[in-house]
N, C-alpha and C. Protein backbone atom coordinates (compact mmCIF):
# COMPACT_ATOMS: atom_id res chain seq x y z
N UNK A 1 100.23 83.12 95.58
CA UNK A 1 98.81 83.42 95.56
C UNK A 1 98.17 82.75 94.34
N UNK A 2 97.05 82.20 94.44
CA UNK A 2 96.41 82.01 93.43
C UNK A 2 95.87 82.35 92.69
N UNK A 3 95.72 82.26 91.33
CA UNK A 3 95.33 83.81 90.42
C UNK A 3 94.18 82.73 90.03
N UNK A 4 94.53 81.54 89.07
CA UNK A 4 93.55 81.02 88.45
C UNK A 4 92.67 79.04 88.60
N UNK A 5 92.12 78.92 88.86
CA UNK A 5 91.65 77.63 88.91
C UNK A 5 90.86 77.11 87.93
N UNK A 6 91.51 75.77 87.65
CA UNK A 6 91.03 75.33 86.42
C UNK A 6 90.21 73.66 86.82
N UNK A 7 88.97 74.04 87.11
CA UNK A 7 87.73 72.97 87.84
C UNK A 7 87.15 72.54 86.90
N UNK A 8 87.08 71.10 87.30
CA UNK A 8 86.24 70.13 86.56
C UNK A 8 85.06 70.25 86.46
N UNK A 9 84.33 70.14 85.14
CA UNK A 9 83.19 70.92 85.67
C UNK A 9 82.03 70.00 85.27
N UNK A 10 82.12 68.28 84.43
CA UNK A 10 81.11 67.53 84.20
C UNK A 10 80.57 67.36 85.50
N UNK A 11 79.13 67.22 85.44
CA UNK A 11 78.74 66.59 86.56
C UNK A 11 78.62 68.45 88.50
N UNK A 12 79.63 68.59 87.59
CA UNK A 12 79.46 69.64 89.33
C UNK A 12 78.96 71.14 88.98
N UNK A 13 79.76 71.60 88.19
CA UNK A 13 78.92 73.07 88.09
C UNK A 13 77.58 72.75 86.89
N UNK A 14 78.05 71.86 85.97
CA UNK A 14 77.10 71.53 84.32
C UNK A 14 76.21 70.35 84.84
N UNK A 15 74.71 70.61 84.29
CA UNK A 15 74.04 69.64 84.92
C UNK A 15 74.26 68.74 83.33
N UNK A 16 75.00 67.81 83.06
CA UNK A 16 75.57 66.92 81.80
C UNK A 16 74.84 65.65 81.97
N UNK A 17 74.20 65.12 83.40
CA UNK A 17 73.60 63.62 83.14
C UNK A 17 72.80 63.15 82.04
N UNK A 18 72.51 64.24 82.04
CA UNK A 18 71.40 64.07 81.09
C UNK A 18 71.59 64.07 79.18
N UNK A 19 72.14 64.38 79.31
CA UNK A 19 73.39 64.56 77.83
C UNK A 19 74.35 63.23 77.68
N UNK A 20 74.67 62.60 79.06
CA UNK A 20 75.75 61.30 79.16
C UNK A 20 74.74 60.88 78.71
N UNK A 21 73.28 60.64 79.37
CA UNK A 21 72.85 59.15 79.41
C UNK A 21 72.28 59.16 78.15
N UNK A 22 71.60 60.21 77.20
CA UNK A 22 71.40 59.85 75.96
C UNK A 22 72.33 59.44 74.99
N UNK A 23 73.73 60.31 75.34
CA UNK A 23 74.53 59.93 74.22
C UNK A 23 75.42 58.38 74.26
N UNK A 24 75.22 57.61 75.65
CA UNK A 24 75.35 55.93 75.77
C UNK A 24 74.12 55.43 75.26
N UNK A 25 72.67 55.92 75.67
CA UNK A 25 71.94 55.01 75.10
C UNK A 25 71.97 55.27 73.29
N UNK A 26 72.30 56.17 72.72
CA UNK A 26 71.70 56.35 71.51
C UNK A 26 72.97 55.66 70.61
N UNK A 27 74.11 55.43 71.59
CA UNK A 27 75.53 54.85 70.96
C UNK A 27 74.75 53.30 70.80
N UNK A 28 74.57 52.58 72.35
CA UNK A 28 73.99 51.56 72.12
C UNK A 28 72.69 51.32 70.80
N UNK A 29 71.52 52.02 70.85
CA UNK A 29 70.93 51.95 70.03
C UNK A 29 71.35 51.79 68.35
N UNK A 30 72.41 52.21 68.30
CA UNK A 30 73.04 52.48 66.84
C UNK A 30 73.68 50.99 66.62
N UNK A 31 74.23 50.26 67.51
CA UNK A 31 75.12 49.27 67.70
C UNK A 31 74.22 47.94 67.83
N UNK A 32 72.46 48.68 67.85
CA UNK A 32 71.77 47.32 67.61
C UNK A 32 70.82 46.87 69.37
N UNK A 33 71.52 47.66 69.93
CA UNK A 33 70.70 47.06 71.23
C UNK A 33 70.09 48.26 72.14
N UNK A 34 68.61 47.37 72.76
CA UNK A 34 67.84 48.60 73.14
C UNK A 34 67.87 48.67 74.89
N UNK A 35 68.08 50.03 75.58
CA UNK A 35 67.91 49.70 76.53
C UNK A 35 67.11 50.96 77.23
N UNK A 36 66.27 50.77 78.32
CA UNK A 36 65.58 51.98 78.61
C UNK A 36 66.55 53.13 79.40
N UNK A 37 66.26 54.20 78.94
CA UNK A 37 67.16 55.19 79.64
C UNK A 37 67.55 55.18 81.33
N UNK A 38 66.58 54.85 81.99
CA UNK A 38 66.59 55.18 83.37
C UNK A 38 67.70 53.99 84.05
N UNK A 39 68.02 53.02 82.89
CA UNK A 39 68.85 51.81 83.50
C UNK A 39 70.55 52.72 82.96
N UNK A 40 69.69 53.20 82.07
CA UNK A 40 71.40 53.99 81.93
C UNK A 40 71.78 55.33 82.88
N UNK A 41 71.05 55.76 83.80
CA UNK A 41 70.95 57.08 83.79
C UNK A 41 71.58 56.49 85.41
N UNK A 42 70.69 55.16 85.60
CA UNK A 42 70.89 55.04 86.92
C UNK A 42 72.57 54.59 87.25
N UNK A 43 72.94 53.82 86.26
CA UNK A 43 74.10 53.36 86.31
C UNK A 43 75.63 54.93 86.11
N UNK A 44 74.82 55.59 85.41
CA UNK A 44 75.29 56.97 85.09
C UNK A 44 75.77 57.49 86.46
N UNK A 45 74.87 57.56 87.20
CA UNK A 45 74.58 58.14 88.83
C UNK A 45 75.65 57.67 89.13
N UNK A 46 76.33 56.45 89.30
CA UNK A 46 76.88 55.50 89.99
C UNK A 46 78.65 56.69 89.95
N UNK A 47 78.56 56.15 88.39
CA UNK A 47 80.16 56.92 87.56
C UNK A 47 79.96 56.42 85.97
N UNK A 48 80.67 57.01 85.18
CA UNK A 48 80.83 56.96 84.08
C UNK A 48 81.33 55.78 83.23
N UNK A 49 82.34 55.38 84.60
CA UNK A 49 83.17 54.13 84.32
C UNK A 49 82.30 53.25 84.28
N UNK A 50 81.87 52.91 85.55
CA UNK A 50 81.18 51.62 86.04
C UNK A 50 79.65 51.85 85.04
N UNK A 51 78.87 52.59 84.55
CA UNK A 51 78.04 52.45 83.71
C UNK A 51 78.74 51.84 82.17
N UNK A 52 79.70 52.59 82.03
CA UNK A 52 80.47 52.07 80.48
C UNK A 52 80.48 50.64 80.85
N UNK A 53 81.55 50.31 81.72
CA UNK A 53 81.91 48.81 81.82
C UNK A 53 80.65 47.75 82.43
N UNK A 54 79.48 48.05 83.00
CA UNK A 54 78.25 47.12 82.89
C UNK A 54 77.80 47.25 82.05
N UNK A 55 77.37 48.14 80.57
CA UNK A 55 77.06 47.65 80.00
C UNK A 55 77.63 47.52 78.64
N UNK A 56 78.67 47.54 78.87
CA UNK A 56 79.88 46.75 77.55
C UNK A 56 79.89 45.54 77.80
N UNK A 57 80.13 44.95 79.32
CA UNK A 57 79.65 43.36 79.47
C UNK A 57 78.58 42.77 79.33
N UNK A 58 77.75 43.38 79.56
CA UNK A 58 75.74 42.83 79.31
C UNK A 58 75.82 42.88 78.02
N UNK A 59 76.86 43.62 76.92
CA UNK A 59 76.00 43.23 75.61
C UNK A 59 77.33 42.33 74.50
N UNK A 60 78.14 42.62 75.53
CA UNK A 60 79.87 41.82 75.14
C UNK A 60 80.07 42.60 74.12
N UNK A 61 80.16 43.65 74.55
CA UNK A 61 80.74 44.81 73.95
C UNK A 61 82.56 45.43 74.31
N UNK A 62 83.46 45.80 73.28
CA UNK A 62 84.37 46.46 73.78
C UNK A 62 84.29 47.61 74.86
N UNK A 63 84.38 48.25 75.75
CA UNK A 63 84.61 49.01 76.49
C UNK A 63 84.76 50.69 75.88
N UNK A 64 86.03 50.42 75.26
CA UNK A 64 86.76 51.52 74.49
C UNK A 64 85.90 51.84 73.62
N UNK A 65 84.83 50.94 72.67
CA UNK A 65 84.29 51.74 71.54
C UNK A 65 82.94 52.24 72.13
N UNK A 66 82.51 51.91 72.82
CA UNK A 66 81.12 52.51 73.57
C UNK A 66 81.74 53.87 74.25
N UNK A 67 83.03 53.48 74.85
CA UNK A 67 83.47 55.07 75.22
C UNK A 67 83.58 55.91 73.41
N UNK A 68 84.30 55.82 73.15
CA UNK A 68 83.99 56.11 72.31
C UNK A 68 82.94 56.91 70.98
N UNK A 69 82.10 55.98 70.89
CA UNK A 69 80.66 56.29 70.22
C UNK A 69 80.28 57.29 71.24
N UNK A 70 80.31 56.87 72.54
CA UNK A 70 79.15 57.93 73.03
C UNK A 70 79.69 59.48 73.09
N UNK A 71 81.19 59.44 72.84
CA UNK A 71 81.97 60.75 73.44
C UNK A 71 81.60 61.50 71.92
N UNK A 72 81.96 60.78 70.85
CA UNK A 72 81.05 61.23 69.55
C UNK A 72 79.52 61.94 69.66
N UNK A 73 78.77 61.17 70.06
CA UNK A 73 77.34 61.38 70.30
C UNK A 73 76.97 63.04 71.35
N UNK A 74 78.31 62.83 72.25
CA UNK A 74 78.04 63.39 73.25
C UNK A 74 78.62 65.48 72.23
N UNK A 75 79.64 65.05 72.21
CA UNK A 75 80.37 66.30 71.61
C UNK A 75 79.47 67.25 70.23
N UNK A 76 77.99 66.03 70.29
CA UNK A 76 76.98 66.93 69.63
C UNK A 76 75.97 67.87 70.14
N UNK A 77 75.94 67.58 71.55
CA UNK A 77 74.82 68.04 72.10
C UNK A 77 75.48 69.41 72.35
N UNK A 78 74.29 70.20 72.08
CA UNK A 78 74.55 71.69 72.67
C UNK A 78 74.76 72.47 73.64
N UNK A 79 75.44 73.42 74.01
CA UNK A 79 75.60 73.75 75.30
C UNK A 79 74.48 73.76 76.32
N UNK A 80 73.27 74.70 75.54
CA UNK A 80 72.12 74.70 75.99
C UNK A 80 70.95 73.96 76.55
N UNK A 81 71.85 72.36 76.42
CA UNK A 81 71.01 71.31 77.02
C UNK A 81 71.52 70.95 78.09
N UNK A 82 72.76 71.73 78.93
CA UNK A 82 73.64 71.40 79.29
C UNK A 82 74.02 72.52 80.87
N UNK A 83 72.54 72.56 81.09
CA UNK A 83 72.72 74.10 82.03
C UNK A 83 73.49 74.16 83.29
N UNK A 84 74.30 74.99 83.53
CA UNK A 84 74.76 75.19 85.04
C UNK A 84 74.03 74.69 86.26
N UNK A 85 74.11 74.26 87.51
CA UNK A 85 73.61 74.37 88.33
C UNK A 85 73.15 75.56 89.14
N UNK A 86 72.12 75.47 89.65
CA UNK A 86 71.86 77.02 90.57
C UNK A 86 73.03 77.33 91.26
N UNK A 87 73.16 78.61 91.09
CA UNK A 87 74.53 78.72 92.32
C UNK A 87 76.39 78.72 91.70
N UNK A 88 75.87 78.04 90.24
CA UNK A 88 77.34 77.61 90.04
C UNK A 88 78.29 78.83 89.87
N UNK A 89 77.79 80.19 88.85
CA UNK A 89 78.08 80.90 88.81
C UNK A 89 78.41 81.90 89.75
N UNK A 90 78.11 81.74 91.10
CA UNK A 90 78.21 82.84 92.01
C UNK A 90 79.65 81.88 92.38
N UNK A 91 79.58 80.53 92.94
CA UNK A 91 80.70 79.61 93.07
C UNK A 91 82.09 80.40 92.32
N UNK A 92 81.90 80.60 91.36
CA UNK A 92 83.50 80.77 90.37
C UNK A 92 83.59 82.37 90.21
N UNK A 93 82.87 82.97 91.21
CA UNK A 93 83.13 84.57 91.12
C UNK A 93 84.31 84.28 92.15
């Protein structure tokens, strides 16, 4: 029987897009280059990966340190910017 489940929760129960895409653009910004959020947000949509790796190549950037910087950037934001989805909580009763 199953007692406990341990679910991923970026992206499905935590509404986090919004927390990714600042903390890539504000990595980029720090690193010198500007880009408007919605190109990050959109690429965000896509996956995490494929946003990292287009635009580590558009600026010939390492990969690893943009992961990086942003996971920095990211591990600042507060929970509270970071809200559940409707519903999520009834989900994990």
């Amino acid at each position: 029987m199953i007692r406990h489940l341990i679910w991923e929760t970026d992206g499905v129960l935590f509404d986090t897009r919004s927390a990714v895409t600042y903390a890539i653009s504000r990595s980029l910004n720090e690193m010198g280059y500007t880009i408007a959020l919605n190109v990050v947000d959109d690429l965000a949509r896509q996956s995490l990966d494929t946003c990292v790796d287009t635009l580590a190549a558009r600026y010939g950037l390492d990969p690893a340190l943009l992961r990086r910087r942003s996971a920095e950037h990211y591990r600042q934001i507060p929970p509270e910017r970071q809200l559940p989805f409707p519903g999520a909580g009834e989900v994990c009763v």
